[in-house]
Protein backbone atom coordinates (compact mmCIF):
# COMPACT_ATOMS: atom_id res chain seq x y z
CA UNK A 1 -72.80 -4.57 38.53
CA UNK A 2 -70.06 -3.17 36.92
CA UNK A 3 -67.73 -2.31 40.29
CA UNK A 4 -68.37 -5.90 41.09
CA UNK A 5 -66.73 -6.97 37.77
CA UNK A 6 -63.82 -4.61 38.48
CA UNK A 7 -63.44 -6.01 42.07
CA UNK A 8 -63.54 -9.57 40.89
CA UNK A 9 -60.80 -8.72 38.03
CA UNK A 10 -58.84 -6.99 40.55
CA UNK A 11 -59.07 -10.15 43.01
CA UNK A 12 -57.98 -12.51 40.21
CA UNK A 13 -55.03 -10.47 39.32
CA UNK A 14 -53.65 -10.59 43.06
CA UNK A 15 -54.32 -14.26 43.38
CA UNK A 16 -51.97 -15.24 40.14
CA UNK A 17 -49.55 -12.79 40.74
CA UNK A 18 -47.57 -14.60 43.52
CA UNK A 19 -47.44 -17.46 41.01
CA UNK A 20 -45.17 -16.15 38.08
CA UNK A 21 -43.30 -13.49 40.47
CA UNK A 22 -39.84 -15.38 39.68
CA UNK A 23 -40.75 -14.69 35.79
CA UNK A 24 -39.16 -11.90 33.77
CA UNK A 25 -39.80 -12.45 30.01
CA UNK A 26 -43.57 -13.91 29.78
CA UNK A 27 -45.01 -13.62 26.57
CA UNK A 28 -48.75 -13.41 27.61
CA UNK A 29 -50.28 -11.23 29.52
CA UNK A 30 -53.90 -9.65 30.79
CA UNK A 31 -54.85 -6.02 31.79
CA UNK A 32 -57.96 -5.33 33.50
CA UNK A 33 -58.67 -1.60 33.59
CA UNK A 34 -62.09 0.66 34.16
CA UNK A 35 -62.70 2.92 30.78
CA UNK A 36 -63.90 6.72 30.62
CA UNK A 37 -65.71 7.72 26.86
CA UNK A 38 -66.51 10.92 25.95
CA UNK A 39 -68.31 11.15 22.90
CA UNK A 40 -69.42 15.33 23.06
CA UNK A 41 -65.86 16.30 22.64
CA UNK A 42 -64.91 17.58 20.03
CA UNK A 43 -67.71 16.66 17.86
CA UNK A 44 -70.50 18.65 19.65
CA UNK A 45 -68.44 20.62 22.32
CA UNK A 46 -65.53 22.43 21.98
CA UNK A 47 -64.42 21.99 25.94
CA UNK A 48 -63.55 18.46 27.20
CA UNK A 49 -65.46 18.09 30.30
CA UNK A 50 -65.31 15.37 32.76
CA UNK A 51 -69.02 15.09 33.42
CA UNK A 52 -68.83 14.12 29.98
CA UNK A 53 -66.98 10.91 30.27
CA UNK A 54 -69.45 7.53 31.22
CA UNK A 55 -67.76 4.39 32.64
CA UNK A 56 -67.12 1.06 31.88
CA UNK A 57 -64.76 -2.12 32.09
CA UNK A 58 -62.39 -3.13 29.42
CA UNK A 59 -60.35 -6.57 29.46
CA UNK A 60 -57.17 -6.89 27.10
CA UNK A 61 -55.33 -9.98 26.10
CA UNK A 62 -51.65 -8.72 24.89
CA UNK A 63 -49.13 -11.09 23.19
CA UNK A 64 -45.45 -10.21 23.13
CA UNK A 65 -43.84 -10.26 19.82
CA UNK A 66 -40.59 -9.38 20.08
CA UNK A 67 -38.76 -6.04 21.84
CA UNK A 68 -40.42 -4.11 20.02
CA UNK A 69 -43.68 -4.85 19.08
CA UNK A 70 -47.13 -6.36 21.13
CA UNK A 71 -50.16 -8.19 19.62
CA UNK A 72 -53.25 -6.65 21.76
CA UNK A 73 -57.21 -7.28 21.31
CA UNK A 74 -59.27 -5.47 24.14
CA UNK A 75 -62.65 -5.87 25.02
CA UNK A 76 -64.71 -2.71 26.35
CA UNK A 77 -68.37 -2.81 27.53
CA UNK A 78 -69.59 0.38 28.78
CA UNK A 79 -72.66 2.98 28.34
CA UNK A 80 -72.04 6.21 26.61
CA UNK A 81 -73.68 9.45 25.75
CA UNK A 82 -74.00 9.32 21.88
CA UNK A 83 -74.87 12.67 19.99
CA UNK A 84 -78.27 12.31 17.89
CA UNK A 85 -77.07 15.72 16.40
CA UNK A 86 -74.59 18.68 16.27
CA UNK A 87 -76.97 20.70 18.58
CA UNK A 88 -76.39 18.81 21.71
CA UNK A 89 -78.92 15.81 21.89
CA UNK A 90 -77.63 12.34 23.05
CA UNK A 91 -78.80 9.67 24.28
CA UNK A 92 -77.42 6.72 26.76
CA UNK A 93 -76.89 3.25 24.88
CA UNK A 94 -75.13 0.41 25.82
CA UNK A 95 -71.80 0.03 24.01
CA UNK A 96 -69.62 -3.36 23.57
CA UNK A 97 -66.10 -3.10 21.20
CA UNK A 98 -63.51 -5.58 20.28
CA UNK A 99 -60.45 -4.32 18.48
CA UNK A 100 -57.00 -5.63 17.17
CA UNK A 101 -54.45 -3.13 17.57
CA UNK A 102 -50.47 -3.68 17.74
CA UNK A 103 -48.38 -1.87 20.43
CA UNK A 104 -44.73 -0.16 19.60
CA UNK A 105 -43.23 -0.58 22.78
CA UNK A 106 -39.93 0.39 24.31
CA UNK A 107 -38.98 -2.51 26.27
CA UNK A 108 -36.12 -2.69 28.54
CA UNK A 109 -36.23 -5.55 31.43
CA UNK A 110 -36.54 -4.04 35.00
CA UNK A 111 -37.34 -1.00 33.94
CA UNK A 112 -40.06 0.65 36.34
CA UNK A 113 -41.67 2.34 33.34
CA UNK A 114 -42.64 0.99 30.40
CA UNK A 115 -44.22 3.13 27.65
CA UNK A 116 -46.07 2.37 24.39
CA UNK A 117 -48.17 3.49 21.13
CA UNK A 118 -50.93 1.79 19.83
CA UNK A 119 -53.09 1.80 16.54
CA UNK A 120 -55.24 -0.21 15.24
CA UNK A 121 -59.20 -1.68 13.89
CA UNK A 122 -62.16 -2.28 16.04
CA UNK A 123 -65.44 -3.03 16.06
CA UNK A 124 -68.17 -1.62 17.55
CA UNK A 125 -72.02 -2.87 18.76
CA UNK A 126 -74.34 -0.10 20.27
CA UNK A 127 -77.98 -2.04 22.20
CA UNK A 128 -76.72 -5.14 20.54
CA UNK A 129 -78.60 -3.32 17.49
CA UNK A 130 -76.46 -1.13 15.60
CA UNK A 131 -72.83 -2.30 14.32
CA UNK A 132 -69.89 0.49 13.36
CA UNK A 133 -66.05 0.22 12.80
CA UNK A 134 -63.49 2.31 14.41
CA UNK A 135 -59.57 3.27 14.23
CA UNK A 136 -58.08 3.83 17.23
CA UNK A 137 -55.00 5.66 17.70
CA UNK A 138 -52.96 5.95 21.27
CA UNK A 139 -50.44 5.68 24.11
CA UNK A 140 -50.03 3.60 27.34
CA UNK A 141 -47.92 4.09 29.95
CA UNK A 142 -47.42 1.06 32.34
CA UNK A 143 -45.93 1.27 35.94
CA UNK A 144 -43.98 -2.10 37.05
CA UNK A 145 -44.97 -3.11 40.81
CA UNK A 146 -43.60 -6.54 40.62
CA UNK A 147 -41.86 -8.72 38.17
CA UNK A 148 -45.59 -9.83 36.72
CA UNK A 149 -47.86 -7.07 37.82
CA UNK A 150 -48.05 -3.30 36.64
CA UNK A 151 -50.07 -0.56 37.10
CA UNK A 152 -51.66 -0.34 33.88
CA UNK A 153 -53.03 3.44 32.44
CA UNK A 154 -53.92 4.57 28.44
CA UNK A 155 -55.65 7.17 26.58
CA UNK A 156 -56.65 6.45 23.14
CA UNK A 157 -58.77 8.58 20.80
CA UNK A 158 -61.46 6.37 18.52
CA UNK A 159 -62.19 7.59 14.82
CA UNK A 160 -65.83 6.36 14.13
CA UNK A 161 -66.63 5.41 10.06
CA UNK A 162 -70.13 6.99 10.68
CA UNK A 163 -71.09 10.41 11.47
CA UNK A 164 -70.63 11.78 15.32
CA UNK A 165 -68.84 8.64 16.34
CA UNK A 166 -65.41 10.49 17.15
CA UNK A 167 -64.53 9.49 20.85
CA UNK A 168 -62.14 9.73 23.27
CA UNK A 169 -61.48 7.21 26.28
CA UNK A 170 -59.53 6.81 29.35
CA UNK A 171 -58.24 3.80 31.12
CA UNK A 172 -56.35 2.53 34.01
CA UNK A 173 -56.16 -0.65 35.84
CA UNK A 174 -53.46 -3.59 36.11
CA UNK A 175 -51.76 -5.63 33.79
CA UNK A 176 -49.96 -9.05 34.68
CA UNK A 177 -47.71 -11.13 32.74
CA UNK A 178 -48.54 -15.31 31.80
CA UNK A 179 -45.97 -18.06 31.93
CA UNK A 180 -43.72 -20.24 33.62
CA UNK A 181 -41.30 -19.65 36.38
CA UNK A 182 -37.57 -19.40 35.91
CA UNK A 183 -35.37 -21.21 38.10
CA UNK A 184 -33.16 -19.72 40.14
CA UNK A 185 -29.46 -18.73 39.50
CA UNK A 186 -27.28 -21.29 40.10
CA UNK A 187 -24.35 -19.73 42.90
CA UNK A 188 -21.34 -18.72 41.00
CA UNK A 189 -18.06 -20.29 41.68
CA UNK A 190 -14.83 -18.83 41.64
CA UNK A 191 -12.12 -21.13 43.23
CA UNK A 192 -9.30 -19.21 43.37
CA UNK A 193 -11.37 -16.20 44.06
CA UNK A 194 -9.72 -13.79 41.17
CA UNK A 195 -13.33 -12.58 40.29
CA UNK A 196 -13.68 -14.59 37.37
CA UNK A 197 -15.87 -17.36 37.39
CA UNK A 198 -14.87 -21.22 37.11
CA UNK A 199 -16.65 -21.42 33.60
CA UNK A 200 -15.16 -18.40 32.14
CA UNK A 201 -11.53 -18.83 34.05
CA UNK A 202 -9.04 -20.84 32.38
CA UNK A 203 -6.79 -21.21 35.26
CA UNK A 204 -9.54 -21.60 37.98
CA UNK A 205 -7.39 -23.07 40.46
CA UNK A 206 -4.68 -19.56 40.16
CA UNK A 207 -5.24 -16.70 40.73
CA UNK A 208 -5.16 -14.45 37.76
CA UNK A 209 -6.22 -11.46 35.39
CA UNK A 210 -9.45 -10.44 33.45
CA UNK A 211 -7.25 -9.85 30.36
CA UNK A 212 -5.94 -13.32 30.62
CA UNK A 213 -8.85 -15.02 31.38
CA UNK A 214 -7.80 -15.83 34.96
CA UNK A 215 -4.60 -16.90 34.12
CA UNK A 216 -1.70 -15.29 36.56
CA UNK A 217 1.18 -13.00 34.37
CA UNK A 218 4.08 -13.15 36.99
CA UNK A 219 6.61 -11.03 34.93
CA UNK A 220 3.38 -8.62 33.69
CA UNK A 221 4.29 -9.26 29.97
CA UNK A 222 1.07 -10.58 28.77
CA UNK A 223 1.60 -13.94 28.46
CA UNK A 224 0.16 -16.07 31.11
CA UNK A 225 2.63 -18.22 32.97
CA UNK A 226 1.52 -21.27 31.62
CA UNK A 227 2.47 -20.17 28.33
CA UNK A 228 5.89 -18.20 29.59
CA UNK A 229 8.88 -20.14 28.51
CA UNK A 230 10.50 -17.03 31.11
CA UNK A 231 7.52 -16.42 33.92
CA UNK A 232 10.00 -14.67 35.69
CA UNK A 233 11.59 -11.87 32.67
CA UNK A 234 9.64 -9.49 31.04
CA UNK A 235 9.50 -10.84 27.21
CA UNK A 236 7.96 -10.54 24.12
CA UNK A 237 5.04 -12.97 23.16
CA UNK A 238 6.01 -14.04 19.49
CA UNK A 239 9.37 -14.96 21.85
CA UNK A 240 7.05 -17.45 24.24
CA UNK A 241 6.95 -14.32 26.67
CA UNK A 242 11.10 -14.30 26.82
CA UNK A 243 12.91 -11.51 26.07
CA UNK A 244 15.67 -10.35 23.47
CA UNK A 245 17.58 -7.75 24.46
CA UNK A 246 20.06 -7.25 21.19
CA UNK A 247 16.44 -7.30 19.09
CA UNK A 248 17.44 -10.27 16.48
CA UNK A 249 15.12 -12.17 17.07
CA UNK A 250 16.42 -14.73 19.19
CA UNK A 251 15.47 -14.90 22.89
CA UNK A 252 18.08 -14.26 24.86
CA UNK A 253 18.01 -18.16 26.69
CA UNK A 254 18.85 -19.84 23.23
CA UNK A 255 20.72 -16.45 22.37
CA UNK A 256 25.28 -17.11 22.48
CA UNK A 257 25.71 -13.54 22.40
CA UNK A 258 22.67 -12.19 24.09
CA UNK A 259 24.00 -8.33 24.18
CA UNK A 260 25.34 -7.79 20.16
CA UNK A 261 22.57 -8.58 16.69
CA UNK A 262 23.47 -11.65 14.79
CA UNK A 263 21.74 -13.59 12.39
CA UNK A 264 20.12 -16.86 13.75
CA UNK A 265 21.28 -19.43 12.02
CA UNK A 266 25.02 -17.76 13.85
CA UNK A 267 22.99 -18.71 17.11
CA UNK A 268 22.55 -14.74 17.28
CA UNK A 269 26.47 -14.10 17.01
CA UNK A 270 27.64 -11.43 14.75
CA UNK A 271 29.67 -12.80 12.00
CA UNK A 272 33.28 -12.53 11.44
CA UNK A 273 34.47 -9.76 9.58
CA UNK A 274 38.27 -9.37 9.81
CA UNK A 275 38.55 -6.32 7.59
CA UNK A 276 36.22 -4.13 9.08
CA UNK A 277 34.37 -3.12 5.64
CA UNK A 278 31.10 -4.31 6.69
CA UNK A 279 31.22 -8.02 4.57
CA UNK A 280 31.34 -10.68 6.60
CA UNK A 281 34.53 -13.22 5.69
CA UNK A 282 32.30 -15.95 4.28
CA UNK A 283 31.33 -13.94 2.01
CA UNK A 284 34.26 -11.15 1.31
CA UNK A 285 36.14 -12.20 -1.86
CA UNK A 286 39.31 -9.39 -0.17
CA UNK A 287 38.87 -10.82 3.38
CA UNK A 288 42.59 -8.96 4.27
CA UNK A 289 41.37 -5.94 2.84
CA UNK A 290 38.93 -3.22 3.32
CA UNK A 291 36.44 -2.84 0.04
CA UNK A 292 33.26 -2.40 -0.79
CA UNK A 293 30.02 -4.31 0.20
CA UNK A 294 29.19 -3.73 -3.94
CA UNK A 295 32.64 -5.45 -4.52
CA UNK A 296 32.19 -8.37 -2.24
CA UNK A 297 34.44 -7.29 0.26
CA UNK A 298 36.83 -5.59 -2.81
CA UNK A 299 38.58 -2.77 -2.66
CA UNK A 300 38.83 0.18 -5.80
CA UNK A 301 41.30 2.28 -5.62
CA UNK A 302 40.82 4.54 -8.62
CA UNK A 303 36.83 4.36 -8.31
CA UNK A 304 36.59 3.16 -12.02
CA UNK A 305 33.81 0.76 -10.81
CA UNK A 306 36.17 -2.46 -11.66
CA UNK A 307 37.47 -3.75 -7.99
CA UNK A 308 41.41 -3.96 -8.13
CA UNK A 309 41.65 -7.92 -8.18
CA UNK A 310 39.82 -7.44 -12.03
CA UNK A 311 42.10 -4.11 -12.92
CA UNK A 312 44.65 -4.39 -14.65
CA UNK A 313 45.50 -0.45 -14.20
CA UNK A 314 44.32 -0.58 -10.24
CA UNK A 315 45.89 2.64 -10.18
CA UNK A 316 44.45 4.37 -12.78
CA UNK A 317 40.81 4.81 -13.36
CA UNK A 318 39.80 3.29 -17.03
CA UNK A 319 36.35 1.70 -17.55
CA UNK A 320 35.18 -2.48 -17.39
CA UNK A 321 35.64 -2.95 -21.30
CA UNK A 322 39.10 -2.49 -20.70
CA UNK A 323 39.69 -3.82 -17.58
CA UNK A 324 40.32 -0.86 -15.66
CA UNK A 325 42.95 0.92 -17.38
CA UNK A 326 42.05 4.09 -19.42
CA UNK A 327 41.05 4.88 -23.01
CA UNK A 328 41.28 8.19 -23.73
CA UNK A 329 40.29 8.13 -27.08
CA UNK A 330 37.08 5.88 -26.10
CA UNK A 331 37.87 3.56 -28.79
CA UNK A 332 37.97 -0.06 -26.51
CA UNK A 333 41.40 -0.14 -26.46
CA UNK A 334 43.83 0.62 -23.30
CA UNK A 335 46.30 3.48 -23.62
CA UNK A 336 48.94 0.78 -22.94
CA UNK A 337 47.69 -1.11 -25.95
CA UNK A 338 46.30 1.78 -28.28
CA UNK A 339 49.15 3.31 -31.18
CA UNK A 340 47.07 5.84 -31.33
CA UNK A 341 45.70 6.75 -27.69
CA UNK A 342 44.19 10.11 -28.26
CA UNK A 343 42.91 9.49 -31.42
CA UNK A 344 39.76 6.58 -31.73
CA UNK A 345 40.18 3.91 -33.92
CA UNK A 346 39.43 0.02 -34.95
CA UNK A 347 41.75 -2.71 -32.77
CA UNK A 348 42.22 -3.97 -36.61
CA UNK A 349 44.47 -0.91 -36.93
CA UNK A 350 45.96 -0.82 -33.46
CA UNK A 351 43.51 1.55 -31.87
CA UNK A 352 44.43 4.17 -34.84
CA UNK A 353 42.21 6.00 -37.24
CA UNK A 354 42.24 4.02 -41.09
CA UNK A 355 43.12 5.90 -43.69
CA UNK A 356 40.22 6.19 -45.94
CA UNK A 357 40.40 5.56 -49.41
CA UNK A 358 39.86 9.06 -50.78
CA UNK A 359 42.87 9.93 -48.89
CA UNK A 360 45.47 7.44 -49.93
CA UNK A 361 44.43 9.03 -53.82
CA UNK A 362 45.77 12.07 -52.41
CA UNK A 363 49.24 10.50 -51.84
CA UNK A 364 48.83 8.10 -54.86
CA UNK A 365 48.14 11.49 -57.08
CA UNK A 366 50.71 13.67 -55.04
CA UNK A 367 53.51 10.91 -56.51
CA UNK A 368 53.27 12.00 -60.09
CA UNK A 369 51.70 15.57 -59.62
CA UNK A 370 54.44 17.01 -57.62
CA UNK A 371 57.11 18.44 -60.19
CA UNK A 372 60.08 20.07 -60.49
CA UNK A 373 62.42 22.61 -62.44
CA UNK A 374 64.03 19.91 -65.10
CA UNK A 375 67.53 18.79 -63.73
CA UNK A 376 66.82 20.70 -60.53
CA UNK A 377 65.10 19.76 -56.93
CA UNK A 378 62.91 23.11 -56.99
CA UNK A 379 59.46 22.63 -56.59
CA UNK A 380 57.17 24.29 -59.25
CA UNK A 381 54.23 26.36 -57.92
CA UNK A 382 51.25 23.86 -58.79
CA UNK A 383 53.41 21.56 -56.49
CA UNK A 384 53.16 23.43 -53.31
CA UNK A 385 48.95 22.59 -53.85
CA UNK A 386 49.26 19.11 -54.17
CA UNK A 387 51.96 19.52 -50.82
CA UNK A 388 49.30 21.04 -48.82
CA UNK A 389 47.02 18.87 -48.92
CA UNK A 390 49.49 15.93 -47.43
CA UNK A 391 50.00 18.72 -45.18
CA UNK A 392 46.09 18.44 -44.15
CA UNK A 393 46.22 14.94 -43.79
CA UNK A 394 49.14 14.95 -41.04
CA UNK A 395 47.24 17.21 -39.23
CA UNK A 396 44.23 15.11 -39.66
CA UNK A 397 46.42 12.10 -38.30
CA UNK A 398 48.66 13.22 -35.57
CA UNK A 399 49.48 9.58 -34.90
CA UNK A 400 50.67 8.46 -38.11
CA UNK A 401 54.47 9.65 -39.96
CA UNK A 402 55.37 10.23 -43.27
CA UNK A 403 58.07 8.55 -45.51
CA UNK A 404 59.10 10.57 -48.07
CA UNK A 405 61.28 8.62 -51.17
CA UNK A 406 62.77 10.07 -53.83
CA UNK A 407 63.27 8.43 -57.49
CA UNK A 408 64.43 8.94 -60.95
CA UNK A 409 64.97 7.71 -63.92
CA UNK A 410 68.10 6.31 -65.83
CA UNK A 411 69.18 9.45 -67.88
CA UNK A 412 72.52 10.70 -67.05
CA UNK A 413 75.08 9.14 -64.20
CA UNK A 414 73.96 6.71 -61.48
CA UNK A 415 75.67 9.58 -58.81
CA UNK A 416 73.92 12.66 -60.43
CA UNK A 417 70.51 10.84 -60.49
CA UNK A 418 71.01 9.22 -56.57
CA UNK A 419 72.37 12.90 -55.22
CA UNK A 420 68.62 14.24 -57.30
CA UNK A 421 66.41 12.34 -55.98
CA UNK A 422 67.45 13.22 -52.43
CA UNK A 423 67.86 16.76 -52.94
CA UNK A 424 64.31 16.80 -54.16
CA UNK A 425 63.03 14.16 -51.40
CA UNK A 426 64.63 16.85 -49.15
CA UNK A 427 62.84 19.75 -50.76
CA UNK A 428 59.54 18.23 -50.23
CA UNK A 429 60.29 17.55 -46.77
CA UNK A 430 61.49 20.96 -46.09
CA UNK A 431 58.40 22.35 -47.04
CA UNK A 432 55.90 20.54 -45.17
CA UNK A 433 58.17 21.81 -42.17
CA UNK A 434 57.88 25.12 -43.38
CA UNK A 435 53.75 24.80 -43.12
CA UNK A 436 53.89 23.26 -39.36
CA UNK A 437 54.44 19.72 -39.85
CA UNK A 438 57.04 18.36 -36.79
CA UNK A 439 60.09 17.01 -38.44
CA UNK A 440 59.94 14.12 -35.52
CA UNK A 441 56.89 12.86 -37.74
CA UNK A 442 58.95 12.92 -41.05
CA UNK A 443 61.77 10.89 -42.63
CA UNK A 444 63.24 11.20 -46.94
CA UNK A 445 65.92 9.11 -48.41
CA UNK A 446 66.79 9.51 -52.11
CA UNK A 447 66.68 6.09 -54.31
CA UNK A 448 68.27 7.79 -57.91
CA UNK A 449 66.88 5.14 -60.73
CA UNK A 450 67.64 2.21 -58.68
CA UNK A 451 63.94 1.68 -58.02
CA UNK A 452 61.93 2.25 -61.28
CA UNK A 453 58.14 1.23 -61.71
CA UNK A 454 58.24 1.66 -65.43
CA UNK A 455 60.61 0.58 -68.46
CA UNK A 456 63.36 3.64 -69.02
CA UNK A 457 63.61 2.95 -72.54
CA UNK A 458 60.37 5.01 -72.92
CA UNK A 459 59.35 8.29 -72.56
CA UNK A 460 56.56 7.34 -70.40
CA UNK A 461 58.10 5.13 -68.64
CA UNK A 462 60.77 7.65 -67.99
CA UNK A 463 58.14 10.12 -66.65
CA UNK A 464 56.44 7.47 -63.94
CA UNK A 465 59.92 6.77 -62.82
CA UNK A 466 60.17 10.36 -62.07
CA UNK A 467 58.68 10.58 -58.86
CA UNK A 468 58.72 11.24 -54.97
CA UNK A 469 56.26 8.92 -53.25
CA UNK A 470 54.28 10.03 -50.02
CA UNK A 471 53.71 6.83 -47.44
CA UNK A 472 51.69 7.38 -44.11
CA UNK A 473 52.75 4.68 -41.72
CA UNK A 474 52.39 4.05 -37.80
CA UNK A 475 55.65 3.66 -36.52
């Protein structure tokens, strides 16, 4: 009974299979494969003989899922030895299972073998009496003869919930695939016979390149001809495929000096620069004279940083605050302008130091304090103290000269007093000489009592009159 089941499953299988042989991705399919148990291994024997193993007939419905995974349920109906006990007894029952189990699968299309692992629930019926679940666990291995029919072959070992149910089984058979045929390919055209078909080829009626999508590159520059402004000269694309040989970025077609870099907007011309000194005469402010790019064209002769059109001391280096001439002193004030170019001072004062007003009390007190012998023009000691310290402040002013003016007052003759007060005048200048002071700085003149400050009649005023005044000046 059972071989004529197989023989009619096997006849059925070769009948359909002619039917769906164009198909290569059916979802459905149906194995029909003979099944081997063995229930006395390893429960009750340690060996795994095949005179243990009892036939049967097992039909599976598979879906496919996706790539990877298959929806099965198999039917078995066999007889098998089942163990009564661990000491050998069994007895023959009839057996009938239906499980669920999904297959991992490595699929690849065309492939000759396709392998799989299985797991999954089933059920089991033993005499139509008795009713047990099971787990089982395997692998198939399936052999492709055509595109729907394989050689089908699995082993799978069945853990039984109840005691001595542990089994192993063995199957092989054929499997073949469910669904529609596919149509056949449609012949590929390829006009212009580059190997590229008409659907995929943009130029199908050239001849062209893979890289270009069947468009033909004459010049080889990767841009196909029908985008080339110059099919025939190796260009650039962001150029339209022509080239520029002086690299500014105009091709050389719409390019009036092809060979030398110019700006575009000079239709790739470089621009006039009659100097030489790298600014262009549009925009050099010296266009007849070599300068400096930082100087608009400029030049600067003494490097002061002020171009020689701006300085007025081209020659000379000096600094922008005073347009190019020199300040020695660092005051803000030229040399050419400055009284006092080596020492700083205020423009108020002509570029000289002020006098402060501590110092002019020095020559205010040195008019009264500096004395002499009565009648005579010799200097008393205490004088030569007050003197020094006038001689301190020409030192401390380089720039500045000294007036020295003799007075008296009206006692005696007119021509003794005049000939005293320059003798004195004299004496004072003599001895800031004596401590260093240039006599080119100095000047005294004698005034007698023709200049007095006070009333004679007096004896003060007779004393203020008296005097040798000290005035620093710039000459």
């Amino acid at each position: 009974m059972k071989t004529a089941l197989l023989l009619i499953a096997f006849s059925f299988l070769l009948v359909i299979t002619p039917s769906f042989a164009q198909y290569e991705q059916a979802k459905d399919g149906i194995a029909v494969r003979a099944s081997f148990a063995n229930y006395q291994w390893p429960q009750i024997k340690d060996d795994l003989e095949t005179s243990d193993f009892t036939t049967g007939m097992e039909i599976e419905y598979i879906r496919h899922l996706n790539n990877a995974l298959n929806l099965a349920v198999p039917l078995k109906l066999s007889r098998a030895n089942l163990p009564l006990d661990e000491m050998g007894d069994f007895e023959s029952v009839g057996l009938a299972s239906l499980d669920l189990l999904l297959q991992l699968k490595y699929f690849r299309q065309k492939n000759f073998i396709y392998p799989y692992l299985f797991a999954g629930l089933g059920t089991v019926v033993e005499d139509l009496d008795d009713f047990g679940f099971a787990a089982p666990l395997g692998a198939g291995l399936d052999f492709r003869l055509s595109k729907h029919l394989y050689l089908s072959a699995k082993a799978e070992y069945r853990v039984g919930f109840d005691d001595l149910r542990d089994n192993v089984q063995l199957g092989g058979g054929l499997r073949v695939l469910l669904g529609p045929g596919e149509p056949e390919p449609e012949p590929v055209s390829d006009r212009d016979g580059d190997g590229i078909p008409d659907g995929q080829d943009l130029c199908p009626e050239q001849a062209g390149t893979a890289g270009l999508n069947g468009c033909p590159d004459t010049d080889l520059d990767g841009v196909p001809d029908g985008q080339d402004e110059c099919p025939d000269e190796a260009g650039i694309a962001s150029l339209s495929g022509c080239p520029d040989t002086d690299a500014d970025g105009l091709a050389d077609k719409d390019d009036e000096c092809p060979e030398e870099f110019g700006p575009i907007d000079n239709n790739g011309c470089p621009l006039a620069d009659s100097d030489g000194d790298g600014v262009v005469d549009s925009e050099d402010e010296c266009p007849g004279v070599a300068g400096l790019p930082a100087f608009a064209g400029c030049p600067d002769t003494d490097g002061d940083g002020v171009p020689d059109k701006d300085d007025e001391c081209p020659s000379e280096f000096g600094g922008a605050a005073t347009n190019g001439c020199p300040d020695s002193d660092g005051d803000g004030i030229s040399n050419a302008e400055d009284r006092c170019p080596n020492s700083a001072g205020p423009a108020s004062n002509q570029g000289c130091p002020e006098i402060t007003d501590e110092e002019k009390e020095i020559l205010d007190f040195a008019t009264q304090a500096v004395q002499f012998e009565t009648g005579s023009a010799r200097l008393r000691p205490e004088s030569r103290e007050v003197l020094n310290q006038i001689v301190e402040l020409m030192r401390r002013y380089p720039d500045y000269s000294l007036r020295i003016s003799g007075h008296t007052d009206s006692t005696g003759s007119a021509s003794v007093n005049q000939r005293l007060s320059e003798e004195r005048a004299k004496a004072c200048y003599d001895y800031l000489v004596s401590q260093g002071i240039s006599p080119d700085r100095m000047s005294y003149a004698g005034y007698g009592e023709t200049r007095p400050i006070a009333d004679n009649r007096y004896k003060d005023g007779r004393e203020q009159n008296r005097r040798v005044e000290f005035d620093l000046f710039l000459k």
